[in-house]
C-alpha atoms as a PDB file:
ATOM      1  CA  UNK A   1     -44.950   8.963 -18.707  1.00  0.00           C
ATOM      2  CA  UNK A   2     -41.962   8.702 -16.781  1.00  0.00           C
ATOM      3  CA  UNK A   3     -40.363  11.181 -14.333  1.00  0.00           C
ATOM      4  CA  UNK A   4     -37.367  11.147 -16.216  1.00  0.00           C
ATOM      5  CA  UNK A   5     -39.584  12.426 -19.285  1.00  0.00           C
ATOM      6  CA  UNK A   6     -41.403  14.671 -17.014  1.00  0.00           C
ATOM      7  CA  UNK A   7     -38.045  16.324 -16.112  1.00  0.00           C
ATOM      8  CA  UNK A   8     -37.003  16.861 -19.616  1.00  0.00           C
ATOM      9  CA  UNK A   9     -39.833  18.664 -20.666  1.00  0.00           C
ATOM     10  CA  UNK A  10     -39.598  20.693 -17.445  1.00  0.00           C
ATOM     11  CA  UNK A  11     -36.003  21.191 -18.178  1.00  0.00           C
ATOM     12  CA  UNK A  12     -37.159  23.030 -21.350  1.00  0.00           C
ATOM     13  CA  UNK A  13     -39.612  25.255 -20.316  1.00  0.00           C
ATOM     14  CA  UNK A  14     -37.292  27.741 -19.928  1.00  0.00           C
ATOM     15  CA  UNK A  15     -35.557  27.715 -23.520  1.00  0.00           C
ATOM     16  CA  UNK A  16     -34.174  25.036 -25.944  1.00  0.00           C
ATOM     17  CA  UNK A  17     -30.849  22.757 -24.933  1.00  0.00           C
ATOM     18  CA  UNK A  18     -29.304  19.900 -26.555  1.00  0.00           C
ATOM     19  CA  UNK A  19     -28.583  16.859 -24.434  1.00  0.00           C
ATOM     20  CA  UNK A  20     -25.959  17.550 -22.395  1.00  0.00           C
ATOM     21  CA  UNK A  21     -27.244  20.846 -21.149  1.00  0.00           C
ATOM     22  CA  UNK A  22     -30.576  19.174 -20.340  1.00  0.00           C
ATOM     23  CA  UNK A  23     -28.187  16.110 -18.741  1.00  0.00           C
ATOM     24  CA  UNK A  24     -26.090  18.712 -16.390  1.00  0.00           C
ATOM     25  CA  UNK A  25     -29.193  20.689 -15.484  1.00  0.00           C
ATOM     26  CA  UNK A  26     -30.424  17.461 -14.209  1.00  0.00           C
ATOM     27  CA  UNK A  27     -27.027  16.478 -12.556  1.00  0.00           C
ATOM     28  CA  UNK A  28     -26.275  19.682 -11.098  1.00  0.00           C
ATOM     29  CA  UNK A  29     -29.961  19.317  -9.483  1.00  0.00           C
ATOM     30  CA  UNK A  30     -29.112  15.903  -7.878  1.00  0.00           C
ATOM     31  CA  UNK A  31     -31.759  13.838 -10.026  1.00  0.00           C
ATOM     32  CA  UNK A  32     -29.908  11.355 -10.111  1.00  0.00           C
ATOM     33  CA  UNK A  33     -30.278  10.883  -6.928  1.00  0.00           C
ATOM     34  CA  UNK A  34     -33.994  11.690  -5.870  1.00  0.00           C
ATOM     35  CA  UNK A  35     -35.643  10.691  -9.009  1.00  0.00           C
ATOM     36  CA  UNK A  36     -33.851   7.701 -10.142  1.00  0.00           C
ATOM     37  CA  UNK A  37     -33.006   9.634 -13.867  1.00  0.00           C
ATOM     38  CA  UNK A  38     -30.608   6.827 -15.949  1.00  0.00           C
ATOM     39  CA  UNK A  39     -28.736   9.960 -17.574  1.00  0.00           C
ATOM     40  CA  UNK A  40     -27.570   8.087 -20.611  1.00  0.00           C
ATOM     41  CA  UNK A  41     -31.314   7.513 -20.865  1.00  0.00           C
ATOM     42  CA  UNK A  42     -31.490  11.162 -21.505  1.00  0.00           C
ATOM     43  CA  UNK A  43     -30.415  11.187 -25.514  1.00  0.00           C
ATOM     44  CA  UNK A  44     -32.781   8.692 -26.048  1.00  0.00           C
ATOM     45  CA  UNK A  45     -35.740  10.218 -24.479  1.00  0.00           C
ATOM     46  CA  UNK A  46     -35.421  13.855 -26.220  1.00  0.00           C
ATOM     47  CA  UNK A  47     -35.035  11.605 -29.785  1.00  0.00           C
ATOM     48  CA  UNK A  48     -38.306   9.868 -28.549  1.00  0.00           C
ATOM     49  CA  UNK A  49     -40.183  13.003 -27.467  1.00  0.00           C
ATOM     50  CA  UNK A  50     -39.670  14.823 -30.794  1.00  0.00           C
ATOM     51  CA  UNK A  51     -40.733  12.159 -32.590  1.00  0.00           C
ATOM     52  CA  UNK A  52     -43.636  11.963 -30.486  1.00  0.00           C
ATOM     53  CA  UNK A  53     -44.287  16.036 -31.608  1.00  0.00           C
ATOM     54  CA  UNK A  54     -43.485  16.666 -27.459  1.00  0.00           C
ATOM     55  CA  UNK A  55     -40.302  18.411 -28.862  1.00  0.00           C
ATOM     56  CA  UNK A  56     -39.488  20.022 -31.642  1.00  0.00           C
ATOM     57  CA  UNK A  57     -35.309  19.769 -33.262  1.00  0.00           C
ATOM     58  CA  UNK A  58     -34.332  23.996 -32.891  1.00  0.00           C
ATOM     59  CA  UNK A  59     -30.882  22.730 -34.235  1.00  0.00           C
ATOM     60  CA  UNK A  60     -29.725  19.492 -35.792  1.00  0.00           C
ATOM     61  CA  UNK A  61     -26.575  18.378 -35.262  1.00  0.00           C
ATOM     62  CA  UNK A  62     -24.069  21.076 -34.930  1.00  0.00           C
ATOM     63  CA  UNK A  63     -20.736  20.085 -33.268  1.00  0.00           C
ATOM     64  CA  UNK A  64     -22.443  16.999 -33.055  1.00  0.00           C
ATOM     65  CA  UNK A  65     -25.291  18.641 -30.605  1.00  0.00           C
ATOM     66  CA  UNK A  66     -28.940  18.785 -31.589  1.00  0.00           C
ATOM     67  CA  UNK A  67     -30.740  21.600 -30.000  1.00  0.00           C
ATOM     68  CA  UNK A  68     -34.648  20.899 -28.708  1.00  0.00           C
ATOM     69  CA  UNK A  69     -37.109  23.090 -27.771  1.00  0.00           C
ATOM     70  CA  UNK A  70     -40.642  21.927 -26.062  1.00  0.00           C
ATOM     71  CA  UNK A  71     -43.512  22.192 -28.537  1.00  0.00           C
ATOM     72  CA  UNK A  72     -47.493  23.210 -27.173  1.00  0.00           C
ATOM     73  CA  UNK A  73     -48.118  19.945 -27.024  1.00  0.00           C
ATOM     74  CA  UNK A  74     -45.110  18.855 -25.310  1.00  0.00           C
ATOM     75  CA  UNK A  75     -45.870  21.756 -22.298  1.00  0.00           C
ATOM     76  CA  UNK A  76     -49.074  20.436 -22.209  1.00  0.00           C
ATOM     77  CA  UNK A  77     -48.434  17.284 -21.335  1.00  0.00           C
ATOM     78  CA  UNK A  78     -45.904  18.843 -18.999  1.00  0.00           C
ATOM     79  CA  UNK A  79     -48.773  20.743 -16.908  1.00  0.00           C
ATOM     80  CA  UNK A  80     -51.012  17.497 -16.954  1.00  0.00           C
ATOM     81  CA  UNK A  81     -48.765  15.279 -16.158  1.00  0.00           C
ATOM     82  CA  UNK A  82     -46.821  17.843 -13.005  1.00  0.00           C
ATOM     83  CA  UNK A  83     -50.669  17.990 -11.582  1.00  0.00           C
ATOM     84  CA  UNK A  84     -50.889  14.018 -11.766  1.00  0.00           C
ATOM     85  CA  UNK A  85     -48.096  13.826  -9.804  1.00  0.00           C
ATOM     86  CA  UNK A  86     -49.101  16.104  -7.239  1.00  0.00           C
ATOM     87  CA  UNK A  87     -52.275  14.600  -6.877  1.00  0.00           C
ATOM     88  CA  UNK A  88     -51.261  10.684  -7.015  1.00  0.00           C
ATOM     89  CA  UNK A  89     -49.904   9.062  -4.496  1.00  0.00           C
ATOM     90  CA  UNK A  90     -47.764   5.835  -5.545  1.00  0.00           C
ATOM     91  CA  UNK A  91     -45.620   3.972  -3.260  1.00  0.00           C
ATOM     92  CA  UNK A  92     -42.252   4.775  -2.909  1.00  0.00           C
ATOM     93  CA  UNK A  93     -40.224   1.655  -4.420  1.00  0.00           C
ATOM     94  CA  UNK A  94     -37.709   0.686  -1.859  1.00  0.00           C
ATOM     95  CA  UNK A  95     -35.988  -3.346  -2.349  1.00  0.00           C
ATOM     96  CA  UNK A  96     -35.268  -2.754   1.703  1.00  0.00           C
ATOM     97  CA  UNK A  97     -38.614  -3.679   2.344  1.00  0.00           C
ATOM     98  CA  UNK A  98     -38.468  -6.945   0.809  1.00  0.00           C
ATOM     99  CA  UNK A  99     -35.828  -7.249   2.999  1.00  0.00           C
ATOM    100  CA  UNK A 100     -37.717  -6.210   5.926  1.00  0.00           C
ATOM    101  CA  UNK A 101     -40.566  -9.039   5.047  1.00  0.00           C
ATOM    102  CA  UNK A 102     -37.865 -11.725   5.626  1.00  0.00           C
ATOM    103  CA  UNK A 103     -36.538 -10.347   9.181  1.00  0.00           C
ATOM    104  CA  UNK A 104     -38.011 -13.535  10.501  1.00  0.00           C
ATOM    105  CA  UNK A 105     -35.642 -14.843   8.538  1.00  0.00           C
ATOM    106  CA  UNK A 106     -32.407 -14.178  10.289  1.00  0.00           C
ATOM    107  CA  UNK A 107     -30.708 -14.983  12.981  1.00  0.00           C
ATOM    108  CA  UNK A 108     -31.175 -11.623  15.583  1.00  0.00           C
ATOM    109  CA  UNK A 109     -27.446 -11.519  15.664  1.00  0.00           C
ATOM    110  CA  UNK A 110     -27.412 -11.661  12.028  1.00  0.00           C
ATOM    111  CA  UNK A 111     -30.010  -9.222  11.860  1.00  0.00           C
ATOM    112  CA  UNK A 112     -28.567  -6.668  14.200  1.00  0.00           C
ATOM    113  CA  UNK A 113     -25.558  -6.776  12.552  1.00  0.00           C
ATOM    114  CA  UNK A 114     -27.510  -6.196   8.941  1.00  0.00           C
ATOM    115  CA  UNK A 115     -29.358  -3.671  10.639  1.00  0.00           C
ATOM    116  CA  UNK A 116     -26.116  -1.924  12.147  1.00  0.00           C
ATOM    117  CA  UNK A 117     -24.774  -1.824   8.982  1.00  0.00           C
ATOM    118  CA  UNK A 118     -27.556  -0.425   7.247  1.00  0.00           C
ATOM    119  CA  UNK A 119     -27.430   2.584   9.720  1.00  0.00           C
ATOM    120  CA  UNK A 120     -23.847   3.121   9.066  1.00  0.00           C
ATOM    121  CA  UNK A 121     -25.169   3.615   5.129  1.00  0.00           C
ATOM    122  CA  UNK A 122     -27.915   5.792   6.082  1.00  0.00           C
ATOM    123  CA  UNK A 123     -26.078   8.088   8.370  1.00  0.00           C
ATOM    124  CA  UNK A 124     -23.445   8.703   5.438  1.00  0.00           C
ATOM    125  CA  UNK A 125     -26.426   8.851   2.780  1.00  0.00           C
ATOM    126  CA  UNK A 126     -27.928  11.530   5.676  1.00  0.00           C
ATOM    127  CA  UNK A 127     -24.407  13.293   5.310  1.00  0.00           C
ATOM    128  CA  UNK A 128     -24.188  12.922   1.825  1.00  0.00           C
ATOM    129  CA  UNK A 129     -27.695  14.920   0.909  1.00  0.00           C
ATOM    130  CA  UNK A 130     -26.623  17.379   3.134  1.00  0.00           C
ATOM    131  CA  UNK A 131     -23.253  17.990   1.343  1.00  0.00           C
ATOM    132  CA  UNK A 132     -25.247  17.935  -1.446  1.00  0.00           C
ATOM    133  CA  UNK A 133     -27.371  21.076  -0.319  1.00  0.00           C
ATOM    134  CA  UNK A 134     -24.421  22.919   0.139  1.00  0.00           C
ATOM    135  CA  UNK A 135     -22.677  22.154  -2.974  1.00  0.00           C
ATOM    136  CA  UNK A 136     -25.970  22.651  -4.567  1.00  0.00           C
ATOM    137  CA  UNK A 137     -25.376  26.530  -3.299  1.00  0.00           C
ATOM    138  CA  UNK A 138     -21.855  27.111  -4.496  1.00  0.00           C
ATOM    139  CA  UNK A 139     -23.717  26.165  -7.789  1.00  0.00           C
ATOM    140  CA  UNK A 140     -26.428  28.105  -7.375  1.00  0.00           C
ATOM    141  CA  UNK A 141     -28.926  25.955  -8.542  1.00  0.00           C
ATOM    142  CA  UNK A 142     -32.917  26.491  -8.304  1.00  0.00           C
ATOM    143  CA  UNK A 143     -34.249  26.674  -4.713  1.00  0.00           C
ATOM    144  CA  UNK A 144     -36.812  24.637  -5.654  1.00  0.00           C
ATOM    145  CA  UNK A 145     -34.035  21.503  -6.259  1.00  0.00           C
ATOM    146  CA  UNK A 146     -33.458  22.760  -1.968  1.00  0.00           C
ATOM    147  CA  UNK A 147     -36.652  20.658  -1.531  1.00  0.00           C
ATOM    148  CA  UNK A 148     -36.316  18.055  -3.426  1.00  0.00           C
ATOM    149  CA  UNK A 149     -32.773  17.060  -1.504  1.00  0.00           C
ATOM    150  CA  UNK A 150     -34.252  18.184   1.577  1.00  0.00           C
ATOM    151  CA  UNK A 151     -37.438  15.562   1.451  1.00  0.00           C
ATOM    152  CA  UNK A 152     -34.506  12.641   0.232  1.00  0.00           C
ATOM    153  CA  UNK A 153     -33.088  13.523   3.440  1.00  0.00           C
ATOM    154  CA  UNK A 154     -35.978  13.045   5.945  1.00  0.00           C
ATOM    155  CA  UNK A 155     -36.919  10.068   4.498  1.00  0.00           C
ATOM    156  CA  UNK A 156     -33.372   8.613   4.790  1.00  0.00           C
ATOM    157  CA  UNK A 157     -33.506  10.190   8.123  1.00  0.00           C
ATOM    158  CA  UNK A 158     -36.991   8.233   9.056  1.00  0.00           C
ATOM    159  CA  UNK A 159     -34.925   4.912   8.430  1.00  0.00           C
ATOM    160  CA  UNK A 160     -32.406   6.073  10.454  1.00  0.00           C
ATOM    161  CA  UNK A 161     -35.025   6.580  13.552  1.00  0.00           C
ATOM    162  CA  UNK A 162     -36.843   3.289  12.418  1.00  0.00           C
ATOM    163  CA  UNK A 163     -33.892   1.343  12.409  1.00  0.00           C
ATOM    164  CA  UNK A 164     -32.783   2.964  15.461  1.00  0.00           C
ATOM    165  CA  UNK A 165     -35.811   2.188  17.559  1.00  0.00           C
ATOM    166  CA  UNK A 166     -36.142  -1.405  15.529  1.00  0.00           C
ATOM    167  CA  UNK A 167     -32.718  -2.918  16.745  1.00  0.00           C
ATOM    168  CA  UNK A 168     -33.948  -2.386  20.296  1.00  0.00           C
ATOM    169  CA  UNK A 169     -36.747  -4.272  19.816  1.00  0.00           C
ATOM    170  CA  UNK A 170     -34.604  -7.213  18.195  1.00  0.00           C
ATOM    171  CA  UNK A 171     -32.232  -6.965  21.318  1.00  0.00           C
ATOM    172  CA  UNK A 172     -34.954  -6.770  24.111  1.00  0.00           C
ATOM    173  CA  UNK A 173     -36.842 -10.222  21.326  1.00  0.00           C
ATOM    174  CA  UNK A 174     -39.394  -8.363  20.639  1.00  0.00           C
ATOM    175  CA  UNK A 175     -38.359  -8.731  16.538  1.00  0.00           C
ATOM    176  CA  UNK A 176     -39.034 -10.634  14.798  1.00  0.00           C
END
């Protein structure tokens, strides 16, 4: 099951919502962002769900909006699949390290500069999550989203000091 399905479900825990309620939940919460969601995959996935007896149709189609609600099943899966993914541990998908397995394959002054410029990225991805936190206030969304922007921005921050510490070493020849 994919997190994106795993955050629908949760979204409904709490009542039914058609699509675009579940879809701004998830925007408003930065999901986006820290989970990869495809919103447009959203529709789809509900559609999917209920036909898969996850969710049941509350409402069908008024103003053009069916409503959803999560069935037993559906909050079963929920809880098993919430306690799989606090117990897994999966690699964190990043194409920057494919990247990194090819340093040997620039130039040091090409890869200072690459490196250089994927700081000035970071540091404004660093700023952006923590614009996000605030903005995520003035919302007020669920202080639980707090940590999920909060671990987005210590990882971004541990490429920051990696990179940091890794241009040094490409200066002094040490890399690659």
């Amino acid at each position: 099951m994919s997190s994106t399905r795993v955050l629908i479900l949760g979204t409904l825990l709490d009542g039914p919502l058609h699509g675009y309620e579940v879809r701004r939940r998830l925007e408003l919460w930065g999901a986006g962002y820290w989970a990869n969601v495809a919103y447009g995959s959203i529709y789809h996935g509900l559609a999917k769900m209920a036909d898969e007896g996850l969710l049941a149709v509350v409402e069908q189609g008024k103003a053009g909006k069916t409503v959803y609600e999560i069935t037993a099943i559906g909050r079963e899966e929920f809880q098993r699949q919430l306690l799989t993914y606090w117990w897994e541990i999966k690699p964190i998908v990043d194409p920057f390290q494919v990247a990194l397995t090819f340093l040997d394959r620039l130039s040091p002054a090409d890869l200072v500069n690459a490196m250089e410029a994927r700081l000035v990225a970071l540091r404004a991805a660093v700023s952006a999550t923590e614009r996000a936190l605030q903005a995520k206030f003035a919302f007020d969304a669920p202080r639980h989203v707090d940590e999920c922007i909060r671990l987005a921005n210590a990882q971004l921050r541990a490429q920051v000091d990696w990179i940091e510490d890794a241009v040094g070493r490409v200066e002094d020849g040490e890399l690659p």
